[in-house]
C-alpha atoms as a PDB file:
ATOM      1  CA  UNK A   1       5.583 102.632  40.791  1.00  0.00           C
ATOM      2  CA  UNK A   2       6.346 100.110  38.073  1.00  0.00           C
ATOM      3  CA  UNK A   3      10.008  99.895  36.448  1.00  0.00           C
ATOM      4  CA  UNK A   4      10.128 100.293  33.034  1.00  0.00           C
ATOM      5  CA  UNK A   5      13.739  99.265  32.263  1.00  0.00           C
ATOM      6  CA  UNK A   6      12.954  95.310  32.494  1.00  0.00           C
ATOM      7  CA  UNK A   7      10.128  95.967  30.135  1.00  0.00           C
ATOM      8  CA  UNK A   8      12.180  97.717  27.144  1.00  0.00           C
ATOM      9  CA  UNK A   9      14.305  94.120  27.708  1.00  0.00           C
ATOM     10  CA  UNK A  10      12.291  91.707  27.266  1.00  0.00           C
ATOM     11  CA  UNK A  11      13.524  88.866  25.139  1.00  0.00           C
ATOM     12  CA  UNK A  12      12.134  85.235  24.130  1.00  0.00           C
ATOM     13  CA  UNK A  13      14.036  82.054  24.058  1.00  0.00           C
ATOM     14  CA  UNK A  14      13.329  80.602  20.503  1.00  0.00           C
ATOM     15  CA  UNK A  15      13.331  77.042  21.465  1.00  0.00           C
ATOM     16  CA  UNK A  16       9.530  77.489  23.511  1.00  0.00           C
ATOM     17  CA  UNK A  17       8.397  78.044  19.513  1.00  0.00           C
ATOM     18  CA  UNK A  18      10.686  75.036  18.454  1.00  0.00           C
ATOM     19  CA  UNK A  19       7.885  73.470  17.375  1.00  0.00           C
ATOM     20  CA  UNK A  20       5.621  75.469  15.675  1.00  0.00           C
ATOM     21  CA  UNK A  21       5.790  77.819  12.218  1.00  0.00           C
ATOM     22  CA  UNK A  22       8.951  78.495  10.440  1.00  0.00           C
ATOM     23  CA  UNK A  23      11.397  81.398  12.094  1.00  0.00           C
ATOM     24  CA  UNK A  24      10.386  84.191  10.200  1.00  0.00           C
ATOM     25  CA  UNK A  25       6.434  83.831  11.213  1.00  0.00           C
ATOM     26  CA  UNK A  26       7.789  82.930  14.650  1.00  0.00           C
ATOM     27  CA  UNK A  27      10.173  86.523  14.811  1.00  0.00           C
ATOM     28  CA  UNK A  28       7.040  88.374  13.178  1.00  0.00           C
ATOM     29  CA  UNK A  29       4.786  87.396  15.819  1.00  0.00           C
ATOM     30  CA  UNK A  30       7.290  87.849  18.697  1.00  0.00           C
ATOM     31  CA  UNK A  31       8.013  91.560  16.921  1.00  0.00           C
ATOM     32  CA  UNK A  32       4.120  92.656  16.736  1.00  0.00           C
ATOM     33  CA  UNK A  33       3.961  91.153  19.999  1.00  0.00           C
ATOM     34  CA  UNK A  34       6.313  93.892  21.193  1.00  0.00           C
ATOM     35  CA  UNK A  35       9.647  91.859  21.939  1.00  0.00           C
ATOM     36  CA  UNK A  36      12.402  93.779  21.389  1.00  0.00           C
ATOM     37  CA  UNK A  37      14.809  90.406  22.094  1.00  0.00           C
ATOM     38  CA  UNK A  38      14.988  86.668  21.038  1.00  0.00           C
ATOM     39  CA  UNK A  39      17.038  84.569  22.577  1.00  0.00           C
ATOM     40  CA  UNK A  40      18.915  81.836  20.150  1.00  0.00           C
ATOM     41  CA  UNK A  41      19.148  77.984  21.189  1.00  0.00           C
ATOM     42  CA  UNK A  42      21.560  75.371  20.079  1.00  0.00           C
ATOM     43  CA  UNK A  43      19.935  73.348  17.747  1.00  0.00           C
ATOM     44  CA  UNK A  44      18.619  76.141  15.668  1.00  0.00           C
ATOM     45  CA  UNK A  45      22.355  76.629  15.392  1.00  0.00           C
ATOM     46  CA  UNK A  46      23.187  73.131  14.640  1.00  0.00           C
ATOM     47  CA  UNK A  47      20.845  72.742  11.594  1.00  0.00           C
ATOM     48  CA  UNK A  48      21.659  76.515  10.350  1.00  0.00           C
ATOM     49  CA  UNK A  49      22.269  76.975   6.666  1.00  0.00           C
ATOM     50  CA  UNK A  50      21.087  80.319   5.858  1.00  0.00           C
ATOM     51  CA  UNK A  51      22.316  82.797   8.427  1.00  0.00           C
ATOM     52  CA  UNK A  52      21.693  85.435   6.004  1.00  0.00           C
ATOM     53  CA  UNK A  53      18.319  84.126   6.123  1.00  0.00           C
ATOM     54  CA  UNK A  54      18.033  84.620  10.151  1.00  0.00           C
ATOM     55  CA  UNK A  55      19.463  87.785  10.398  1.00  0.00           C
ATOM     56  CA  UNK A  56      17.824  88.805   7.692  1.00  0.00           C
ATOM     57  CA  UNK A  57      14.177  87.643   9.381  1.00  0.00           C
ATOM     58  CA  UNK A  58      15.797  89.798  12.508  1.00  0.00           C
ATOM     59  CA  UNK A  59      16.460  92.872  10.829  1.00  0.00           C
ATOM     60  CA  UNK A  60      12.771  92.438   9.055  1.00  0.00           C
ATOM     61  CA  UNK A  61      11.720  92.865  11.813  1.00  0.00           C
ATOM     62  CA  UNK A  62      13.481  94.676  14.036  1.00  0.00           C
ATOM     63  CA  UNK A  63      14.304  92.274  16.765  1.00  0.00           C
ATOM     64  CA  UNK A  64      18.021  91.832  18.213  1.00  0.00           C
ATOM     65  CA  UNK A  65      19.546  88.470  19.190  1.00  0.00           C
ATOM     66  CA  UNK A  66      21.602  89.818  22.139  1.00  0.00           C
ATOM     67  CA  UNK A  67      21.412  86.533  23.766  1.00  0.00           C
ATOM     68  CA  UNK A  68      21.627  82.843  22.635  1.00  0.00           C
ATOM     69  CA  UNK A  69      22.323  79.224  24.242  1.00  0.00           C
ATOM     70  CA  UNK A  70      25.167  77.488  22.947  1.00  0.00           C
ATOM     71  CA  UNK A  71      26.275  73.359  23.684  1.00  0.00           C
ATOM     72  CA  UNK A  72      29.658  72.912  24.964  1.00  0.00           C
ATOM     73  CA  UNK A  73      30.863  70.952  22.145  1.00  0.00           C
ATOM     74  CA  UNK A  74      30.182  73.434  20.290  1.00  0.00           C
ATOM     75  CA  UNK A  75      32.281  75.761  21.805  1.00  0.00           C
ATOM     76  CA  UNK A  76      35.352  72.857  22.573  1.00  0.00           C
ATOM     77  CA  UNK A  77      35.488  71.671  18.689  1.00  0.00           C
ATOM     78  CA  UNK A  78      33.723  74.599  16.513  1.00  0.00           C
ATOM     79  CA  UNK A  79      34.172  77.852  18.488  1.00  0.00           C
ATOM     80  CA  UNK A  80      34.891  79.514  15.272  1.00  0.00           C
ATOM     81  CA  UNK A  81      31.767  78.827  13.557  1.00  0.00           C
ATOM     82  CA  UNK A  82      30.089  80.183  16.706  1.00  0.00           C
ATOM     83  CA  UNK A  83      31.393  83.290  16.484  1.00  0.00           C
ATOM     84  CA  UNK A  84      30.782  83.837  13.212  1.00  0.00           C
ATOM     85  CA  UNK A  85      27.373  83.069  13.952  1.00  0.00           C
ATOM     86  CA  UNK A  86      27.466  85.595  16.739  1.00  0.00           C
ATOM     87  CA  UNK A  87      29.191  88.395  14.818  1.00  0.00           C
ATOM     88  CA  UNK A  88      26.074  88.355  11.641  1.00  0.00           C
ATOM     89  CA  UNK A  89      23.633  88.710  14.603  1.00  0.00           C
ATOM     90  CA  UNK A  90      24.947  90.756  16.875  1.00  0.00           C
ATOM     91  CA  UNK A  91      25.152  88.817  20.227  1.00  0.00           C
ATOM     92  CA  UNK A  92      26.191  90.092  22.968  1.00  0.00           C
ATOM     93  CA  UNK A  93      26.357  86.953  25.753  1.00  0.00           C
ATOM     94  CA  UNK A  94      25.844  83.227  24.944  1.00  0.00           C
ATOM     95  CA  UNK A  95      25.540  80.244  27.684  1.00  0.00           C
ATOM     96  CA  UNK A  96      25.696  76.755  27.627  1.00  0.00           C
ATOM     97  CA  UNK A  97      22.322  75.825  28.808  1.00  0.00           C
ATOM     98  CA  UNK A  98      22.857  72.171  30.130  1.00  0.00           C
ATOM     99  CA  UNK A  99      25.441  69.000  30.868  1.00  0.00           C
ATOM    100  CA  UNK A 100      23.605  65.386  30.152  1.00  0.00           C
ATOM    101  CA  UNK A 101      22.742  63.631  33.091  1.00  0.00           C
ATOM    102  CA  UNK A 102      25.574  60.565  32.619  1.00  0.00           C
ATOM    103  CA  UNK A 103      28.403  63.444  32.325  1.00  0.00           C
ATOM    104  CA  UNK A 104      27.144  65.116  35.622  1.00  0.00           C
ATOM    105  CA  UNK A 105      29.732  65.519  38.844  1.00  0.00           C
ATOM    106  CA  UNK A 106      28.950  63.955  42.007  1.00  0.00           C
ATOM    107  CA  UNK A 107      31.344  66.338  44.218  1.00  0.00           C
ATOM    108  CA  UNK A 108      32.169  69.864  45.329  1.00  0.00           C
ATOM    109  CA  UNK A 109      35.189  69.295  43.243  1.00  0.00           C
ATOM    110  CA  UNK A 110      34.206  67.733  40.398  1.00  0.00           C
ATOM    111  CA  UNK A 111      31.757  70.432  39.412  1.00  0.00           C
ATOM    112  CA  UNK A 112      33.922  73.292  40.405  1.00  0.00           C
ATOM    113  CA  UNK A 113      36.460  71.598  37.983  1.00  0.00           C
ATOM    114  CA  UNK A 114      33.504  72.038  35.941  1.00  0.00           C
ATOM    115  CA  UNK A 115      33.042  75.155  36.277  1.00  0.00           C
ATOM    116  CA  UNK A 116      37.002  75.547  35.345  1.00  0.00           C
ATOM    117  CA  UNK A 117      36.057  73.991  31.901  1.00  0.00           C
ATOM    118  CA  UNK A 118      33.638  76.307  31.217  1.00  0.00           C
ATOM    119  CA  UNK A 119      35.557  79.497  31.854  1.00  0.00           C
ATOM    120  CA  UNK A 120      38.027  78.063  29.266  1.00  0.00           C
ATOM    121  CA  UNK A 121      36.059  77.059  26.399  1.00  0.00           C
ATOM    122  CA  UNK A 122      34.395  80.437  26.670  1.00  0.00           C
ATOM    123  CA  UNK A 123      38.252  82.019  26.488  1.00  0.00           C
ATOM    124  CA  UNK A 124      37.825  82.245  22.609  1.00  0.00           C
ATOM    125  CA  UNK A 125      33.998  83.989  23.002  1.00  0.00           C
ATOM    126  CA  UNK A 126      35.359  86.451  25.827  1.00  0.00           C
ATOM    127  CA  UNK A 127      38.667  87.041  23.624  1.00  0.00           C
ATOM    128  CA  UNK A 128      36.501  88.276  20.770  1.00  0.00           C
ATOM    129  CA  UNK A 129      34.567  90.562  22.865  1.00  0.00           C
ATOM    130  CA  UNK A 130      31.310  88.493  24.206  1.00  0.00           C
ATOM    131  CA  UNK A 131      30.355  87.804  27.894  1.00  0.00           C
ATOM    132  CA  UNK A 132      29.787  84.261  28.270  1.00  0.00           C
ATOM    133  CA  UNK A 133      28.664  82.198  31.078  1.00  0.00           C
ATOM    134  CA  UNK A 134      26.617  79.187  32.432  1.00  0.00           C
ATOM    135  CA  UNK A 135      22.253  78.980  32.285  1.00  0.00           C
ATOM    136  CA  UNK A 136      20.780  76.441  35.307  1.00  0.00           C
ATOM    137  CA  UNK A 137      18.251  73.797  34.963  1.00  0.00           C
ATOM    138  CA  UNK A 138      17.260  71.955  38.246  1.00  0.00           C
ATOM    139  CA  UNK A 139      20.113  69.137  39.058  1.00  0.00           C
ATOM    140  CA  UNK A 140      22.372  72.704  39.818  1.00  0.00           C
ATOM    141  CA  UNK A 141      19.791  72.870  43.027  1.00  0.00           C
ATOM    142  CA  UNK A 142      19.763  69.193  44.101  1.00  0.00           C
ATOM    143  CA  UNK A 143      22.106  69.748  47.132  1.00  0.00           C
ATOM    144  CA  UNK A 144      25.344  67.341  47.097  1.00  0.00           C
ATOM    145  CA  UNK A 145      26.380  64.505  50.298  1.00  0.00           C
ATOM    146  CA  UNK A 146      27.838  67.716  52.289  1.00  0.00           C
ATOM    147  CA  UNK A 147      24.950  69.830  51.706  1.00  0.00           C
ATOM    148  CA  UNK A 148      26.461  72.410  49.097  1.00  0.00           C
ATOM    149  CA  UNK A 149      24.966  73.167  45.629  1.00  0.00           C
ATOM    150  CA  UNK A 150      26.665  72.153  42.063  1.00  0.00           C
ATOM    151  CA  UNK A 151      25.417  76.024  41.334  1.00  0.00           C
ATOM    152  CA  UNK A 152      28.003  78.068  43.976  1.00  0.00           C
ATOM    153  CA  UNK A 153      30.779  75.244  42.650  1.00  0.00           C
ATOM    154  CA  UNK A 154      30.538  75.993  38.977  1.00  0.00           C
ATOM    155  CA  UNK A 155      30.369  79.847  39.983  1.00  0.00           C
ATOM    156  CA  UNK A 156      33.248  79.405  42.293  1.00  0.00           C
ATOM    157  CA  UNK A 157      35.076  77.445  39.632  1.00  0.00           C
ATOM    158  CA  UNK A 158      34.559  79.860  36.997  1.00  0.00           C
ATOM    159  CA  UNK A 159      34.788  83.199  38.695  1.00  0.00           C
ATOM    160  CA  UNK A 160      34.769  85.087  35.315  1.00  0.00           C
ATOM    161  CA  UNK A 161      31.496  82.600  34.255  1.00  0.00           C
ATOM    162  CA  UNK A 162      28.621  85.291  33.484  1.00  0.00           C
ATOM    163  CA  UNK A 163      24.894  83.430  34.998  1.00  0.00           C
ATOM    164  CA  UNK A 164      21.831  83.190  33.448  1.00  0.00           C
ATOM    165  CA  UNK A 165      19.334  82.261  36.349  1.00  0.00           C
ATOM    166  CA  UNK A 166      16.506  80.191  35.361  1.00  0.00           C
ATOM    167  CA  UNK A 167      14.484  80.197  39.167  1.00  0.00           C
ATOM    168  CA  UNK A 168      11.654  77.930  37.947  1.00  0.00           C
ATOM    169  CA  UNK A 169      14.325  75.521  37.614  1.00  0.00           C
ATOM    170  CA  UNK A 170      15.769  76.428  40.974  1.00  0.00           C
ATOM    171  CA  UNK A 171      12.180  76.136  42.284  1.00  0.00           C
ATOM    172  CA  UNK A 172      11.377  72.397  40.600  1.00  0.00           C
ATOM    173  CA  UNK A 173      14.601  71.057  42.378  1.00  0.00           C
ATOM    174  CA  UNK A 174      13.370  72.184  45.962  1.00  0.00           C
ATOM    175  CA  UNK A 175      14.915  75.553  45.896  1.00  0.00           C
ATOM    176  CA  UNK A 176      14.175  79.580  46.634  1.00  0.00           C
ATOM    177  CA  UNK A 177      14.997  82.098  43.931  1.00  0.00           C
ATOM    178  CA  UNK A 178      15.304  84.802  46.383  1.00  0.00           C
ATOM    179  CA  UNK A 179      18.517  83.705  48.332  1.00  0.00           C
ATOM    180  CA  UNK A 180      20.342  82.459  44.642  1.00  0.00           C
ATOM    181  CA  UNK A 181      19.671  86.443  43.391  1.00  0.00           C
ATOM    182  CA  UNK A 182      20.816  88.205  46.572  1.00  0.00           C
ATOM    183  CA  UNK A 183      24.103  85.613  46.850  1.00  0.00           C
ATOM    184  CA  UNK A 184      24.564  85.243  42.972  1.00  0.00           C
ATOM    185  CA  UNK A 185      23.125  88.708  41.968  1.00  0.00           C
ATOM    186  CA  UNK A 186      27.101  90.103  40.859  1.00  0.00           C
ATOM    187  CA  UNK A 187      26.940  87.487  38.096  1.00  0.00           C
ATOM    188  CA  UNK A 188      23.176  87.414  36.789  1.00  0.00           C
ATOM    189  CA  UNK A 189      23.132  89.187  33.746  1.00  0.00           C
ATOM    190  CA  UNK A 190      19.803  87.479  32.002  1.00  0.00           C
ATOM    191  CA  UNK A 191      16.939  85.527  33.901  1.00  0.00           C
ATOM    192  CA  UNK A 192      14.536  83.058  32.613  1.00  0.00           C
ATOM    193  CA  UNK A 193      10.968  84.164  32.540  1.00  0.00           C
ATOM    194  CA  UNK A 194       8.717  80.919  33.219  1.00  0.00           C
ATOM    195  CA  UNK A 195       6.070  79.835  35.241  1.00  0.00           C
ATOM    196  CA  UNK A 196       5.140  76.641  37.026  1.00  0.00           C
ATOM    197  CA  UNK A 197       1.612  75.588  37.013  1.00  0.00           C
ATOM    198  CA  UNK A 198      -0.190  74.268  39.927  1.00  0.00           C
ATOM    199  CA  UNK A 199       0.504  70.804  40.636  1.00  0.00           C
ATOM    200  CA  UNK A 200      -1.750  68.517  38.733  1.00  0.00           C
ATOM    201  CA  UNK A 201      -2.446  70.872  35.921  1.00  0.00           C
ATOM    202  CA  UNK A 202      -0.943  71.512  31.991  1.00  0.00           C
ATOM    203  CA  UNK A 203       0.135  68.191  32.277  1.00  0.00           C
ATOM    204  CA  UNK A 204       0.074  68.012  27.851  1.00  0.00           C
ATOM    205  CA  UNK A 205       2.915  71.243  28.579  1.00  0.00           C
ATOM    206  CA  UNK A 206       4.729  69.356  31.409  1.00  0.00           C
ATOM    207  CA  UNK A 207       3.239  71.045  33.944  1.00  0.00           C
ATOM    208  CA  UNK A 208       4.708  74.526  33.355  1.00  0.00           C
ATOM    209  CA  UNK A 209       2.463  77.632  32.244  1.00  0.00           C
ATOM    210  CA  UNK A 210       2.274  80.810  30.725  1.00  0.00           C
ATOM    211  CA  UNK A 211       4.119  83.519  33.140  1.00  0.00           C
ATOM    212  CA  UNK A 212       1.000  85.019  35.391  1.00  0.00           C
ATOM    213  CA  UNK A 213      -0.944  82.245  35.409  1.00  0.00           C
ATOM    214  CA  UNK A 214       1.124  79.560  37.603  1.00  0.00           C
ATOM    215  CA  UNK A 215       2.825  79.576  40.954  1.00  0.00           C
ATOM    216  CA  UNK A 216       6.046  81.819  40.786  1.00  0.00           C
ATOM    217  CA  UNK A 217       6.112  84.914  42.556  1.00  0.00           C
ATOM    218  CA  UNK A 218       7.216  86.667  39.320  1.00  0.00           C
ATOM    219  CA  UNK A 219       6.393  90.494  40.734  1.00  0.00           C
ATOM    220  CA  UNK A 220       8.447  89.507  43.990  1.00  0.00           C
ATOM    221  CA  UNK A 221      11.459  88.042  42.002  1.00  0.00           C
ATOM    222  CA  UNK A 222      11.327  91.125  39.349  1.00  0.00           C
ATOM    223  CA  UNK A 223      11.643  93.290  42.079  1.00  0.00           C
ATOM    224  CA  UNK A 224      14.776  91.474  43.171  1.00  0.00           C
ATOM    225  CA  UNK A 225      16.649  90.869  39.724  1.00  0.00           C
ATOM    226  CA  UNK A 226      15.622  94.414  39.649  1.00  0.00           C
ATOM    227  CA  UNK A 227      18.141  95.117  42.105  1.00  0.00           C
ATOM    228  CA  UNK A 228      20.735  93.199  40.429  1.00  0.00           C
ATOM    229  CA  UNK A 229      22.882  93.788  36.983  1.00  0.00           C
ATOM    230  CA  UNK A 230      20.205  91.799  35.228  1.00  0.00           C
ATOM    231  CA  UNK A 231      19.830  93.192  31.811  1.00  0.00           C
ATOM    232  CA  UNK A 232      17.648  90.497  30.256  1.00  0.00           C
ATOM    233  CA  UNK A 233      14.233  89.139  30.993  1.00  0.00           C
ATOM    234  CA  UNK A 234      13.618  86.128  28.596  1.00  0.00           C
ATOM    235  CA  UNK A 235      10.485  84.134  28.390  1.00  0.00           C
ATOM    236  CA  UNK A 236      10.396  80.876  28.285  1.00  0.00           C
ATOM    237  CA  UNK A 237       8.316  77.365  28.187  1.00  0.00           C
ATOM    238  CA  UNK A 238       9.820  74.091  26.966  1.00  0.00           C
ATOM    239  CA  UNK A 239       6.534  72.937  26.258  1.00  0.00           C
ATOM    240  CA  UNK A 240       3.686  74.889  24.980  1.00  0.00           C
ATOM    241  CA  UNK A 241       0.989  73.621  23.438  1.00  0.00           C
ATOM    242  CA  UNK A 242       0.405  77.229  21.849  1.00  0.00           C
ATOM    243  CA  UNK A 243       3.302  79.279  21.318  1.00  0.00           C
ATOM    244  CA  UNK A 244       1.542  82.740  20.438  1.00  0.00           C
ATOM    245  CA  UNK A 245      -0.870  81.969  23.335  1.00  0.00           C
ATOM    246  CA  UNK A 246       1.974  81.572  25.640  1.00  0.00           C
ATOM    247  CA  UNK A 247       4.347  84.431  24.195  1.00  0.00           C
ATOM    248  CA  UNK A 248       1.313  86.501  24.192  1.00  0.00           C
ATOM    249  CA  UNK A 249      -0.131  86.059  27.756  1.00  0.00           C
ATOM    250  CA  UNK A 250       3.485  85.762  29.235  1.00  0.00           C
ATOM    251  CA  UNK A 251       4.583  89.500  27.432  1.00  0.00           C
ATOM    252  CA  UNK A 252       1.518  91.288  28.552  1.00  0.00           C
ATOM    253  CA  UNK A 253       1.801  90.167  32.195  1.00  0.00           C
ATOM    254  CA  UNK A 254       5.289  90.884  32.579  1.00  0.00           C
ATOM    255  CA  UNK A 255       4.860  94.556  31.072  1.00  0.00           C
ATOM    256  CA  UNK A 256       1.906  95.253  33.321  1.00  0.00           C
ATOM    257  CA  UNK A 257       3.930  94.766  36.399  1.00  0.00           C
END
């Protein structure tokens, strides 16, 4: 019998149409698409000078930004002009998305001190109201010298750290989404919707694809963040060479389910 709750959740992360038409064609087509969500990203933040402007396009057309990806510098030197950027558009939970490669742990302890960091530059976010936690890539999967994963250290560092699981991530690095959702699935309260495309293939998109047409087991792994407190199902694909095609194909599949 299919669920309809995921459906009535299911959200787009703006940076997949980074580089394509101007926000307010981008929100139109993601509303008469039938999002009801958008996810934000930090560089739309970063070069933001009309936030009437955004939540103006949002209201338009009657999309919420519950959801948004936010740097940790951000949140360590600006933290107020974050949340006054999440109080005009109503967010709910934000994550920082990513730490660069040369600023990366090597040890159990280094990234649950990580993970410690985190929990307190969101203090000012959670303070105010928000939920705020951490969103994977793949290097959280790529197991350390004694076998454990940067992914249960930064949890276990940050016990109050909200999770935003991103399993085609977790897949790329060697991993299985299924055993991250039943251990993690207390603290995964958004997932990334993408798709990886059989090997060889959409290498102009960097080899990921529209959701439905690659290799993830996305009616399995609904089923299972089904089961968890996951509220939001966000599409995503860092490289497109179509955004409508993608936000199209990817929204239809995932309803039909």
């Amino acid at each position: 019998m299919k669920d309809e709750r995921p459906v009535s959740q299911l959200s787009y992360q703006l940076y997949s149409s980074r580089k394509f038409g101007p926000i307010g064609e981008t929100l139109k087509m993601l509303a008469e698409t039938g999002y009801s969500q958008v996810e934000g990203y930090g560089a739309l933040y970063a070069s933001l000078d009309d936030l009437d402007g955004l939540v103006g396009h949002l209201h338009a057309n009657s999309l919420n930004m519950a959801t948004a990806h936010v740097g940790l510098d951000m949140l360590e030197t600006d933290s107020a002009r974050f949340l006054e950027i999440a109080r005009a558009v109503g967010l709910e939970t934000a994550f920082v998305p990513h730490l660069a490669a040369d600023l990366r742990p090597d040890s159990a302890a280094g990234w649950q001190a990580f993970g410690a960091r985190l929990a307190a530059a969101g203090g000012p976010l959670r303070d105010a109201g928000l939920m705020f936690g951490w969103h994977n890539h793949n290097f959280e999967y790529v197991p350390l010298e004694d076998g454990s994963l940067p992914m249960d250290h930064i949890l276990e560092g940050g016990p109050n750290l909200a999770f935003e699981f991103d399993g085609a991530w977790c897949v790329r690095a060697g991993g299985d989404p299924m055993p991250v959702i039943e251990r993690h699935g207390d603290r995964i309260v958004s997932a990334h919707v993408k798709d990886i495309a059989p090997t060889g293939e959409k290498t102009d998109e960097d080899g990921w694809a529209d959701v439905g047409e690659g290799t993830m087991d996305w009616r399995a792994i609904m089923a299972a963040l089904g089961e968890t407190g996951c509220k939001y199902f966000v599409m995503e694909h860092d490289n497109p060479s179509d955004d409508v095609r993608f936000a199209k194909a990817s929204h239809a599949f995932i309803s039909g389910l």
